[in-house]
PDB file of N, CA and C in Angstrom:
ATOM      1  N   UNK A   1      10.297  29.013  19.577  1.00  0.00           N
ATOM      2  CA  UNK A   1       9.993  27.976  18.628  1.00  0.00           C
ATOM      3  C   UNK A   1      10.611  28.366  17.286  1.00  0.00           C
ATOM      4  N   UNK A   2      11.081  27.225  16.908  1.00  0.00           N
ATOM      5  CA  UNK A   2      12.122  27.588  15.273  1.00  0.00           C
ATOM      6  C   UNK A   2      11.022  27.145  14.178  1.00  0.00           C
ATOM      7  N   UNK A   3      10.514  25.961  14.307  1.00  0.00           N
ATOM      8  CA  UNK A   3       9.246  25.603  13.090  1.00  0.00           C
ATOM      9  C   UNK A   3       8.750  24.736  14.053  1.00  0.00           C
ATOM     10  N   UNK A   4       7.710  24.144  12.827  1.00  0.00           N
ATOM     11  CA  UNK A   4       6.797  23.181  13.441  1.00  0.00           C
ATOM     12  C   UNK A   4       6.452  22.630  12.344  1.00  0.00           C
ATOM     13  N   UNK A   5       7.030  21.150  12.339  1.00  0.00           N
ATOM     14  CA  UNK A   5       6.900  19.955  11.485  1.00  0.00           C
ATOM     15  C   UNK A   5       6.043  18.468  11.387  1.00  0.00           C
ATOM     16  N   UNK A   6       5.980  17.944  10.211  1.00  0.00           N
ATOM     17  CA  UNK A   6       5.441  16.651  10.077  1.00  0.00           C
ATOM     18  C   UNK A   6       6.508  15.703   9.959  1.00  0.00           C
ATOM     19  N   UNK A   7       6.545  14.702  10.454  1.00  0.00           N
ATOM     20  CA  UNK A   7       7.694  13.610  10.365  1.00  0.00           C
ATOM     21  C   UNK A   7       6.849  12.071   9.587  1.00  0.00           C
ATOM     22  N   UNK A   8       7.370  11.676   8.510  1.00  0.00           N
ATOM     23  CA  UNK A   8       6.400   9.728   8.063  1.00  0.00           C
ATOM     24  C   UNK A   8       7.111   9.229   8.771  1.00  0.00           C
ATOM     25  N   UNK A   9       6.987   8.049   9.029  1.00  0.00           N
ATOM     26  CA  UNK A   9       8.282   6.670   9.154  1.00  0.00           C
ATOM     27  C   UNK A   9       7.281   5.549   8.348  1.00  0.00           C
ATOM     28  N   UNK A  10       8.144   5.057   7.317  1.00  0.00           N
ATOM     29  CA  UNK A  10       8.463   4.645   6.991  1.00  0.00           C
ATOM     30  C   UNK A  10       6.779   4.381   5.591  1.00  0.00           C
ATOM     31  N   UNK A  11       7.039   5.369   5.034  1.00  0.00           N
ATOM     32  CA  UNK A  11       5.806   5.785   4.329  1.00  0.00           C
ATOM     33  C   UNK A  11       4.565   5.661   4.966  1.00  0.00           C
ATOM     34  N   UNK A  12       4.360   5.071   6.052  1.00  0.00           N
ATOM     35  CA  UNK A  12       3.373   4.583   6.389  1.00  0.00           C
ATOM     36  C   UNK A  12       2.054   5.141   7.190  1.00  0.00           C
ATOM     37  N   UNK A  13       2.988   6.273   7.977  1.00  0.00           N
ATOM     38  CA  UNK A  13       2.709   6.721   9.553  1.00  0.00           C
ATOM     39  C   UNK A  13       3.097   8.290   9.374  1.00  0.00           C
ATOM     40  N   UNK A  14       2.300   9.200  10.103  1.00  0.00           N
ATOM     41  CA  UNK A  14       2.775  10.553  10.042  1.00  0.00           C
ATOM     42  C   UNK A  14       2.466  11.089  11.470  1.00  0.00           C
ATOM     43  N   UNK A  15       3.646  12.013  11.718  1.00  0.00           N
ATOM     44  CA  UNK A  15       2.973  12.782  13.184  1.00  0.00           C
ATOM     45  C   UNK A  15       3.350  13.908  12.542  1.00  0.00           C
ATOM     46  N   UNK A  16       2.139  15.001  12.868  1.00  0.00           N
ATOM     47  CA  UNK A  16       2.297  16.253  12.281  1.00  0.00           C
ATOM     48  C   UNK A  16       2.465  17.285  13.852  1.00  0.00           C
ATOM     49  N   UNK A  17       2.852  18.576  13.569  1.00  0.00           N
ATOM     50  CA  UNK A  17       3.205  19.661  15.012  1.00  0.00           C
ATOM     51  C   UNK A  17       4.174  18.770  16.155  1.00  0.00           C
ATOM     52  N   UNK A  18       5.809  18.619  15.564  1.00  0.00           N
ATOM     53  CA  UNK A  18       6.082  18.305  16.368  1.00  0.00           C
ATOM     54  C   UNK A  18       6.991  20.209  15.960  1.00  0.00           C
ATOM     55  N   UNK A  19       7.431  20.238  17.122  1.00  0.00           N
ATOM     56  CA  UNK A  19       8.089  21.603  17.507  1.00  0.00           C
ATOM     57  C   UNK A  19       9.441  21.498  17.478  1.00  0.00           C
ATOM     58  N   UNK A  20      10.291  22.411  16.668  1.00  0.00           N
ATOM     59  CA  UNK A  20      11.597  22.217  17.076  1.00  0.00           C
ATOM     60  C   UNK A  20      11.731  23.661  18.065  1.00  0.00           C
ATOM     61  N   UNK A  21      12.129  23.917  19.031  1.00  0.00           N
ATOM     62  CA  UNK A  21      12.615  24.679  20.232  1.00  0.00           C
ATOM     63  C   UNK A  21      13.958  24.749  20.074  1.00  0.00           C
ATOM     64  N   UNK A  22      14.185  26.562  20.323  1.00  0.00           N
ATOM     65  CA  UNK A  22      15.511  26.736  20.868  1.00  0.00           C
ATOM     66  C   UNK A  22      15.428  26.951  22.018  1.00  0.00           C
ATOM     67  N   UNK A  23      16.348  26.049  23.101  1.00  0.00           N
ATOM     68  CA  UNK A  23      16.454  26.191  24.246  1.00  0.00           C
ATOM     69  C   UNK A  23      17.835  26.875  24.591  1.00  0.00           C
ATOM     70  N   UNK A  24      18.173  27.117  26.049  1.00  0.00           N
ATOM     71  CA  UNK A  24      19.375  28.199  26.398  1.00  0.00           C
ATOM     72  C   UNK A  24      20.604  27.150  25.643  1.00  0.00           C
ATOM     73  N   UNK A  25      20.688  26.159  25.748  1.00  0.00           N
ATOM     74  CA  UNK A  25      21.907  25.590  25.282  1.00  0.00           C
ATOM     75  C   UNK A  25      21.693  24.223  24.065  1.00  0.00           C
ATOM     76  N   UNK A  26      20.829  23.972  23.524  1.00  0.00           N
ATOM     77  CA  UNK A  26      20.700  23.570  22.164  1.00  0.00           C
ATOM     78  C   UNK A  26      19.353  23.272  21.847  1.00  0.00           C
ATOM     79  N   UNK A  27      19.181  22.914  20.676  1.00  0.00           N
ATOM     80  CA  UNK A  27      17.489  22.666  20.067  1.00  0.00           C
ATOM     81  C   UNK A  27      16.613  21.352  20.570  1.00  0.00           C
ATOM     82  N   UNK A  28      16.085  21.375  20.726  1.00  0.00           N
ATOM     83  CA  UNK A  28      14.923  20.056  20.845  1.00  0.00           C
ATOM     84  C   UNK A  28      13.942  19.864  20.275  1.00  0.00           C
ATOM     85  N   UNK A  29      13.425  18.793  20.699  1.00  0.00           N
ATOM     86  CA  UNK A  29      12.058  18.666  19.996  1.00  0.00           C
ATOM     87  C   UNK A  29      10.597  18.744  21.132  1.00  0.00           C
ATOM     88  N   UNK A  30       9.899  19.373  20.626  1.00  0.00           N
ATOM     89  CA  UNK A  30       8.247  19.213  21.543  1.00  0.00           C
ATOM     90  C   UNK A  30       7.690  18.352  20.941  1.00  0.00           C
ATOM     91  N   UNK A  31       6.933  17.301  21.709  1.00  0.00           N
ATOM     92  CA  UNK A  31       5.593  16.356  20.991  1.00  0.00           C
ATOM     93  C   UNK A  31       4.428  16.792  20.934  1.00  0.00           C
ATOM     94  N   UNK A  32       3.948  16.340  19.771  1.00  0.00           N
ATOM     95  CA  UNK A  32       2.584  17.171  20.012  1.00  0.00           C
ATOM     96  C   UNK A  32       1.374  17.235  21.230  1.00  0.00           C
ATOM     97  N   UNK A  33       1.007  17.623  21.714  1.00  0.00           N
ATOM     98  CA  UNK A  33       0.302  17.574  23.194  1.00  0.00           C
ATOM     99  C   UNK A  33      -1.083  18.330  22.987  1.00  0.00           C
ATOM    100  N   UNK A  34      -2.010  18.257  24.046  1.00  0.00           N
ATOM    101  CA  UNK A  34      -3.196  18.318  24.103  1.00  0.00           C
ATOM    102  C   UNK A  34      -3.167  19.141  25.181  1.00  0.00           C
ATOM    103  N   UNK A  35      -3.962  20.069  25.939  1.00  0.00           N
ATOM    104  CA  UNK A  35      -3.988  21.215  27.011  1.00  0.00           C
ATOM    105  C   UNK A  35      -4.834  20.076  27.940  1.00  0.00           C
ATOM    106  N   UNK A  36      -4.582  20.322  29.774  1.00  0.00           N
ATOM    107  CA  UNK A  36      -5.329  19.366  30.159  1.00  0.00           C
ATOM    108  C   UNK A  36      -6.191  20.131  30.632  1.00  0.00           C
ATOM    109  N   UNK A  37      -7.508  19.508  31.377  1.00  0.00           N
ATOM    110  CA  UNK A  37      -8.699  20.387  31.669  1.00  0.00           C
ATOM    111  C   UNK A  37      -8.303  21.210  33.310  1.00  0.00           C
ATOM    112  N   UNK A  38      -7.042  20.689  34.033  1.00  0.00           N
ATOM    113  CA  UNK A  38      -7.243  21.286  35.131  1.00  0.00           C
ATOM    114  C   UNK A  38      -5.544  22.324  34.893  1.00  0.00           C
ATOM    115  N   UNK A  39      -5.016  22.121  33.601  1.00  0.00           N
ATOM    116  CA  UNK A  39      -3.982  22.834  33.301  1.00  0.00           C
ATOM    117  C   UNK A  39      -2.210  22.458  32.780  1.00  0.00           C
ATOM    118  N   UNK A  40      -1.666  22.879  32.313  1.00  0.00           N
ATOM    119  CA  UNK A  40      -0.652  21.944  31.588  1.00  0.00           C
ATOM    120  C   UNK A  40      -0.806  21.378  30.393  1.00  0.00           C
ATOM    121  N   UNK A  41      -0.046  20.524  30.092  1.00  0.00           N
ATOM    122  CA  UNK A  41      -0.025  19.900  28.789  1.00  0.00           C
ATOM    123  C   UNK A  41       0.254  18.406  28.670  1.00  0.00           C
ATOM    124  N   UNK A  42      -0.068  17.491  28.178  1.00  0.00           N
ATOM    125  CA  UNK A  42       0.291  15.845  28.137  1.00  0.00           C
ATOM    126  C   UNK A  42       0.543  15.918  26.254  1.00  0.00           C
ATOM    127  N   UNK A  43       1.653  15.027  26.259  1.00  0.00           N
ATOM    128  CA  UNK A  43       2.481  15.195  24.793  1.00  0.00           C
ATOM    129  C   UNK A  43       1.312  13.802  25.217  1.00  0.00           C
ATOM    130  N   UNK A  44       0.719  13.547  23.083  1.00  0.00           N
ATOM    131  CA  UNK A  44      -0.098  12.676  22.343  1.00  0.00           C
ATOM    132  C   UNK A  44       0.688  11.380  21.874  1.00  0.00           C
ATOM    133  N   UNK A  45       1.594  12.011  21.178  1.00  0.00           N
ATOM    134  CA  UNK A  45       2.493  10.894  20.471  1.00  0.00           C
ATOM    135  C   UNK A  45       3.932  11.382  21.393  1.00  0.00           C
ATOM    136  N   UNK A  46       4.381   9.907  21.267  1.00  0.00           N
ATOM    137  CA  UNK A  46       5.601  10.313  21.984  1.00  0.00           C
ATOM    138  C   UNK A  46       7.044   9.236  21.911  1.00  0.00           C
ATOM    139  N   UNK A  47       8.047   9.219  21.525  1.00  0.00           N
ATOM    140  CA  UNK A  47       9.091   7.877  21.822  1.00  0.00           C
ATOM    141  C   UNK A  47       8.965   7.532  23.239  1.00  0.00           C
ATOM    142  N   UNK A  48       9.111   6.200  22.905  1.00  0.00           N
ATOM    143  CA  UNK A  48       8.880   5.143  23.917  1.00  0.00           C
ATOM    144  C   UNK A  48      10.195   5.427  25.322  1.00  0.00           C
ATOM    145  N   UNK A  49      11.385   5.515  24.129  1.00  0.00           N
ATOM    146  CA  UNK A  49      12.256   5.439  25.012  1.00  0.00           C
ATOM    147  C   UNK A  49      13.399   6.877  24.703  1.00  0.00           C
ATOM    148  N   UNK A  50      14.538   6.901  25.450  1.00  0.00           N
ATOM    149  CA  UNK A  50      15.576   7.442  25.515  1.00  0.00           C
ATOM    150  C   UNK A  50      15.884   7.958  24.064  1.00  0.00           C
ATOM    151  N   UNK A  51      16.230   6.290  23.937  1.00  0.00           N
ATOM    152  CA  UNK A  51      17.438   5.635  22.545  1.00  0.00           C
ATOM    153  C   UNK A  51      16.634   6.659  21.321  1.00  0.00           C
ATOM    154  N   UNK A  52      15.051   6.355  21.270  1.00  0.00           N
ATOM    155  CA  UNK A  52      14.493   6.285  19.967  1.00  0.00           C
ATOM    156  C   UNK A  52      13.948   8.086  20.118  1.00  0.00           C
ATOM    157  N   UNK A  53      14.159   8.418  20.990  1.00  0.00           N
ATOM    158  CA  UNK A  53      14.435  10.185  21.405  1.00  0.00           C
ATOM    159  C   UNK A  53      15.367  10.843  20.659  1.00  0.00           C
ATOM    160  N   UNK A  54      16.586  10.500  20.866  1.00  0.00           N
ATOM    161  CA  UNK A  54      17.660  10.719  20.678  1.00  0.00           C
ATOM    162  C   UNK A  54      17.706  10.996  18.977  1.00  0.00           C
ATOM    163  N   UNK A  55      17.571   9.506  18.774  1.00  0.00           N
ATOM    164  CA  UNK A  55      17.687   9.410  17.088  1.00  0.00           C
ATOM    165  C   UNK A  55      17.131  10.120  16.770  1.00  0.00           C
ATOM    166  N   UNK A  56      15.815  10.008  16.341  1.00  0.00           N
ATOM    167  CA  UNK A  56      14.773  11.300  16.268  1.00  0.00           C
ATOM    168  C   UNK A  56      15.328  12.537  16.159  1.00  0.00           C
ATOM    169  N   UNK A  57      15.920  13.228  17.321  1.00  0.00           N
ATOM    170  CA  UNK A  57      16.267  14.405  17.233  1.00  0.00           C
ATOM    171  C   UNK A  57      17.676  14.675  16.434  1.00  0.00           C
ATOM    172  N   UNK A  58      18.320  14.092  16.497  1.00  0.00           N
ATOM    173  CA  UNK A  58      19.270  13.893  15.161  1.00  0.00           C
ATOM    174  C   UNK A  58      19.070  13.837  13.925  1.00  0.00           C
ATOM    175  N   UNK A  59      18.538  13.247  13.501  1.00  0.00           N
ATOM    176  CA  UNK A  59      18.172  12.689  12.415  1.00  0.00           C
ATOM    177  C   UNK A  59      17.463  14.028  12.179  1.00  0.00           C
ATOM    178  N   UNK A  60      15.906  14.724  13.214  1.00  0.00           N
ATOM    179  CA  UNK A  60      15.561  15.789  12.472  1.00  0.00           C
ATOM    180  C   UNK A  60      16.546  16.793  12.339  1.00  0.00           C
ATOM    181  N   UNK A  61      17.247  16.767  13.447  1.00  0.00           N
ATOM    182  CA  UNK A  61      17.704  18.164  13.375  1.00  0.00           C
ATOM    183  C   UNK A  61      18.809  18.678  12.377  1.00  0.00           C
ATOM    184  N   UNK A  62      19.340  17.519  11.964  1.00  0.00           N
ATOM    185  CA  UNK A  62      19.791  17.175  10.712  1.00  0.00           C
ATOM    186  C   UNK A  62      19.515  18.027   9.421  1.00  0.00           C
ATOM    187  N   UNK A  63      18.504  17.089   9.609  1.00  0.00           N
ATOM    188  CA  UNK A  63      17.728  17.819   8.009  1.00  0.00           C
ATOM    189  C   UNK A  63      17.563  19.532   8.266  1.00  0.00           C
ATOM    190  N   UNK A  64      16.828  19.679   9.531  1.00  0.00           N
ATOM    191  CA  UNK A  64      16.333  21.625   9.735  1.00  0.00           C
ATOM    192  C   UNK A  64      17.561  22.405   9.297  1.00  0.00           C
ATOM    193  N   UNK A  65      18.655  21.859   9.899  1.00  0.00           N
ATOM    194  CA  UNK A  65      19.859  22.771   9.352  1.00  0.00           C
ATOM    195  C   UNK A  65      20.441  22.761   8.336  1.00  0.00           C
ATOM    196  N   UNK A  66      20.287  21.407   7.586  1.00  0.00           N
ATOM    197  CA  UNK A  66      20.066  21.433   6.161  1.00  0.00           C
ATOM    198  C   UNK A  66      19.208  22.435   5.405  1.00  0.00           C
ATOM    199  N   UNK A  67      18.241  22.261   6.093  1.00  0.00           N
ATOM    200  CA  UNK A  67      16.740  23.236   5.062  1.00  0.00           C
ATOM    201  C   UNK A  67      17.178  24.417   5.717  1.00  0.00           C
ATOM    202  N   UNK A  68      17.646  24.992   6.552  1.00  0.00           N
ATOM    203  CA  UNK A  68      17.854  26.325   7.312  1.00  0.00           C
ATOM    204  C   UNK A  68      19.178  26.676   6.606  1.00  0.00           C
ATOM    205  N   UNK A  69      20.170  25.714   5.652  1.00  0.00           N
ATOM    206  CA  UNK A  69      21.280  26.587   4.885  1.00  0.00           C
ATOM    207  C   UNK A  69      21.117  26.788   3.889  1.00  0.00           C
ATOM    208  N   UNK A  70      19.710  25.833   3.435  1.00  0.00           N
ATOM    209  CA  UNK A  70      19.691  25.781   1.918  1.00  0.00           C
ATOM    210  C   UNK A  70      18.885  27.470   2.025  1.00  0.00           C
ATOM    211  N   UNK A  71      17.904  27.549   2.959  1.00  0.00           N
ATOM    212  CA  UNK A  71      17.393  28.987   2.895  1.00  0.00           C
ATOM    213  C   UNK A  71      17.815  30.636   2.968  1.00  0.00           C
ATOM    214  N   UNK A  72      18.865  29.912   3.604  1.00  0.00           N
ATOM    215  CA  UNK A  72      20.352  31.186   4.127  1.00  0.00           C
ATOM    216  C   UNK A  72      20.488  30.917   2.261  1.00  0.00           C
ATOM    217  N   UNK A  73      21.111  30.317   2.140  1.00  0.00           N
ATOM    218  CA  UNK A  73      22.269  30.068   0.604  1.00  0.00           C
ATOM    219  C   UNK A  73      20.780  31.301  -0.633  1.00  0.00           C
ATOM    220  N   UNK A  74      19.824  30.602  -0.421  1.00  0.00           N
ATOM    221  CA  UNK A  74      18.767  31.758  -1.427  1.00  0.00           C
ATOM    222  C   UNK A  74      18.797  33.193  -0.870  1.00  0.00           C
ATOM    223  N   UNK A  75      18.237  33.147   0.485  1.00  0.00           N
ATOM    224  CA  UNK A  75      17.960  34.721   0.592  1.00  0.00           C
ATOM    225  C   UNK A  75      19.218  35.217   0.362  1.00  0.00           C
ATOM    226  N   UNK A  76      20.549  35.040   0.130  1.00  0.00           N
ATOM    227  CA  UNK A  76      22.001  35.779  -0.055  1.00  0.00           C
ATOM    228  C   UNK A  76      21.973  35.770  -1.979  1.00  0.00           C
ATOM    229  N   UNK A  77      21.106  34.779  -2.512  1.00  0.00           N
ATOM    230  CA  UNK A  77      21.563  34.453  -4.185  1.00  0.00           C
ATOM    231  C   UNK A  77      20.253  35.922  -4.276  1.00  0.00           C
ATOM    232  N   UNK A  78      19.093  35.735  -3.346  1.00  0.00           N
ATOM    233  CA  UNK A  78      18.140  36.453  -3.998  1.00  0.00           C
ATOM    234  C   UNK A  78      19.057  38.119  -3.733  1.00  0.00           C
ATOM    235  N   UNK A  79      19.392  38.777  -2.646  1.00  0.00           N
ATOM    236  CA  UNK A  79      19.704  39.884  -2.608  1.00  0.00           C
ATOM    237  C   UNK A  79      20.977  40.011  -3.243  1.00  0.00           C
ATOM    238  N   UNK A  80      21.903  39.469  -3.541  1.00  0.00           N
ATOM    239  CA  UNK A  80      22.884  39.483  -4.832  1.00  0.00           C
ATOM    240  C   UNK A  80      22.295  40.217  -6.257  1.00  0.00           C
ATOM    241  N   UNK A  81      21.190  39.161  -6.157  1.00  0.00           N
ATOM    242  CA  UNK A  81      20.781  39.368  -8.229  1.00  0.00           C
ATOM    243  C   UNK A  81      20.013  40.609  -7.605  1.00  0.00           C
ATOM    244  N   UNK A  82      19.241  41.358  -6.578  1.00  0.00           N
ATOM    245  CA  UNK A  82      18.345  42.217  -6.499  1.00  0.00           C
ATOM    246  C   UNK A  82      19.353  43.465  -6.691  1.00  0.00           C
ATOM    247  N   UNK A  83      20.863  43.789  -6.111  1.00  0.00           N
ATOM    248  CA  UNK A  83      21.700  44.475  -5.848  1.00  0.00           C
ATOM    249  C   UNK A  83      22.234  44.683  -7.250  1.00  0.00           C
ATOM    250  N   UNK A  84      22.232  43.285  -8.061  1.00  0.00           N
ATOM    251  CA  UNK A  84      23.057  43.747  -9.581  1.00  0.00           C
ATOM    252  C   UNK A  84      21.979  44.183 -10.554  1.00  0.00           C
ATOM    253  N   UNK A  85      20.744  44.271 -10.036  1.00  0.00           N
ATOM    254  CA  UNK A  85      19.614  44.367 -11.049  1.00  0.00           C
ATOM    255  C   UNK A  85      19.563  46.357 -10.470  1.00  0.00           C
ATOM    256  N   UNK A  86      19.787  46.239  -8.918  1.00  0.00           N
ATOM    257  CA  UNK A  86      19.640  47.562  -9.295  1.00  0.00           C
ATOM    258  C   UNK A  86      20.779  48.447  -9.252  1.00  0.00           C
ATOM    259  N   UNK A  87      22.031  47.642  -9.318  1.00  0.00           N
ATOM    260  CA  UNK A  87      23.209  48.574 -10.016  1.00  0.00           C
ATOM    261  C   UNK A  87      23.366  49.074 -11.435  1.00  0.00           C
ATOM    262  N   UNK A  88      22.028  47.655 -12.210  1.00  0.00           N
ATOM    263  CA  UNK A  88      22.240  47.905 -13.669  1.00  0.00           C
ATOM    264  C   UNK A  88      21.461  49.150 -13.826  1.00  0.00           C
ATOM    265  N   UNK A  89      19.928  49.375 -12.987  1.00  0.00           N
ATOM    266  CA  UNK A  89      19.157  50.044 -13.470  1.00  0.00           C
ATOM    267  C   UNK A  89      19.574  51.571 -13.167  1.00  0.00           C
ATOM    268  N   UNK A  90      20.726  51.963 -12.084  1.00  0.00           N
ATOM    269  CA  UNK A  90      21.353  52.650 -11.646  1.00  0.00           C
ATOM    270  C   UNK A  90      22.310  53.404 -13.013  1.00  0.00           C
ATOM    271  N   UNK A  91      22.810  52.465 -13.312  1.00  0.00           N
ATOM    272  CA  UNK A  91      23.501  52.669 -14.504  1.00  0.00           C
ATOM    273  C   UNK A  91      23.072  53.320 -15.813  1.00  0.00           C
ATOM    274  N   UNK A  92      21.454  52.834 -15.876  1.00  0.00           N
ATOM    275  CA  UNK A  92      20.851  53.619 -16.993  1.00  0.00           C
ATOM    276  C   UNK A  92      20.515  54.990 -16.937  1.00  0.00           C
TER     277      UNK A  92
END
């Protein structure tokens, strides 16, 4: 499991714990699901269809690797300034 997110549509509506998964050959999404009483799992909320699957997972997965470079791009700005802060203090 990579995170676990809330998605609105369209201000209105929220599904929270949907799962993004790395699988052997690309990411997906889990729906949120409930444990059943004799074992397994049944997803709660779920797309209806294929089509509206699809989008979905685009559209999120979109953004995660967005938010997953913007987080790469800091932890590299944060250990930069940590490296020149302690080359300076090195220096003294």
């Amino acid at each position: 499991m990579r995170a676990v997110i809330s998605v609105t549509f369209d201000d209105a509506f929220v599904v929270h714990d949907i799962k993004i998964i790395e699988g052997p050959d690309r990411y997906f999404l889990a729906m949120p699901s409930r444990k059943l009483p004799e074992g397994g799992y049944r997803d709660i909320v779920h797309p209806i269809n294929a089509q509206v699957r699809d989008q979905m997972e685009k559209e999120i997965m979109a953004k995660y690797l967005l938010a997953m470079e913007d987080w790469d791009a800091a932890k590299r700005e944060k250990a930069a300034e940590e490296a020149a802060a302690e080359a300076a203090s090195d220096e003294e």
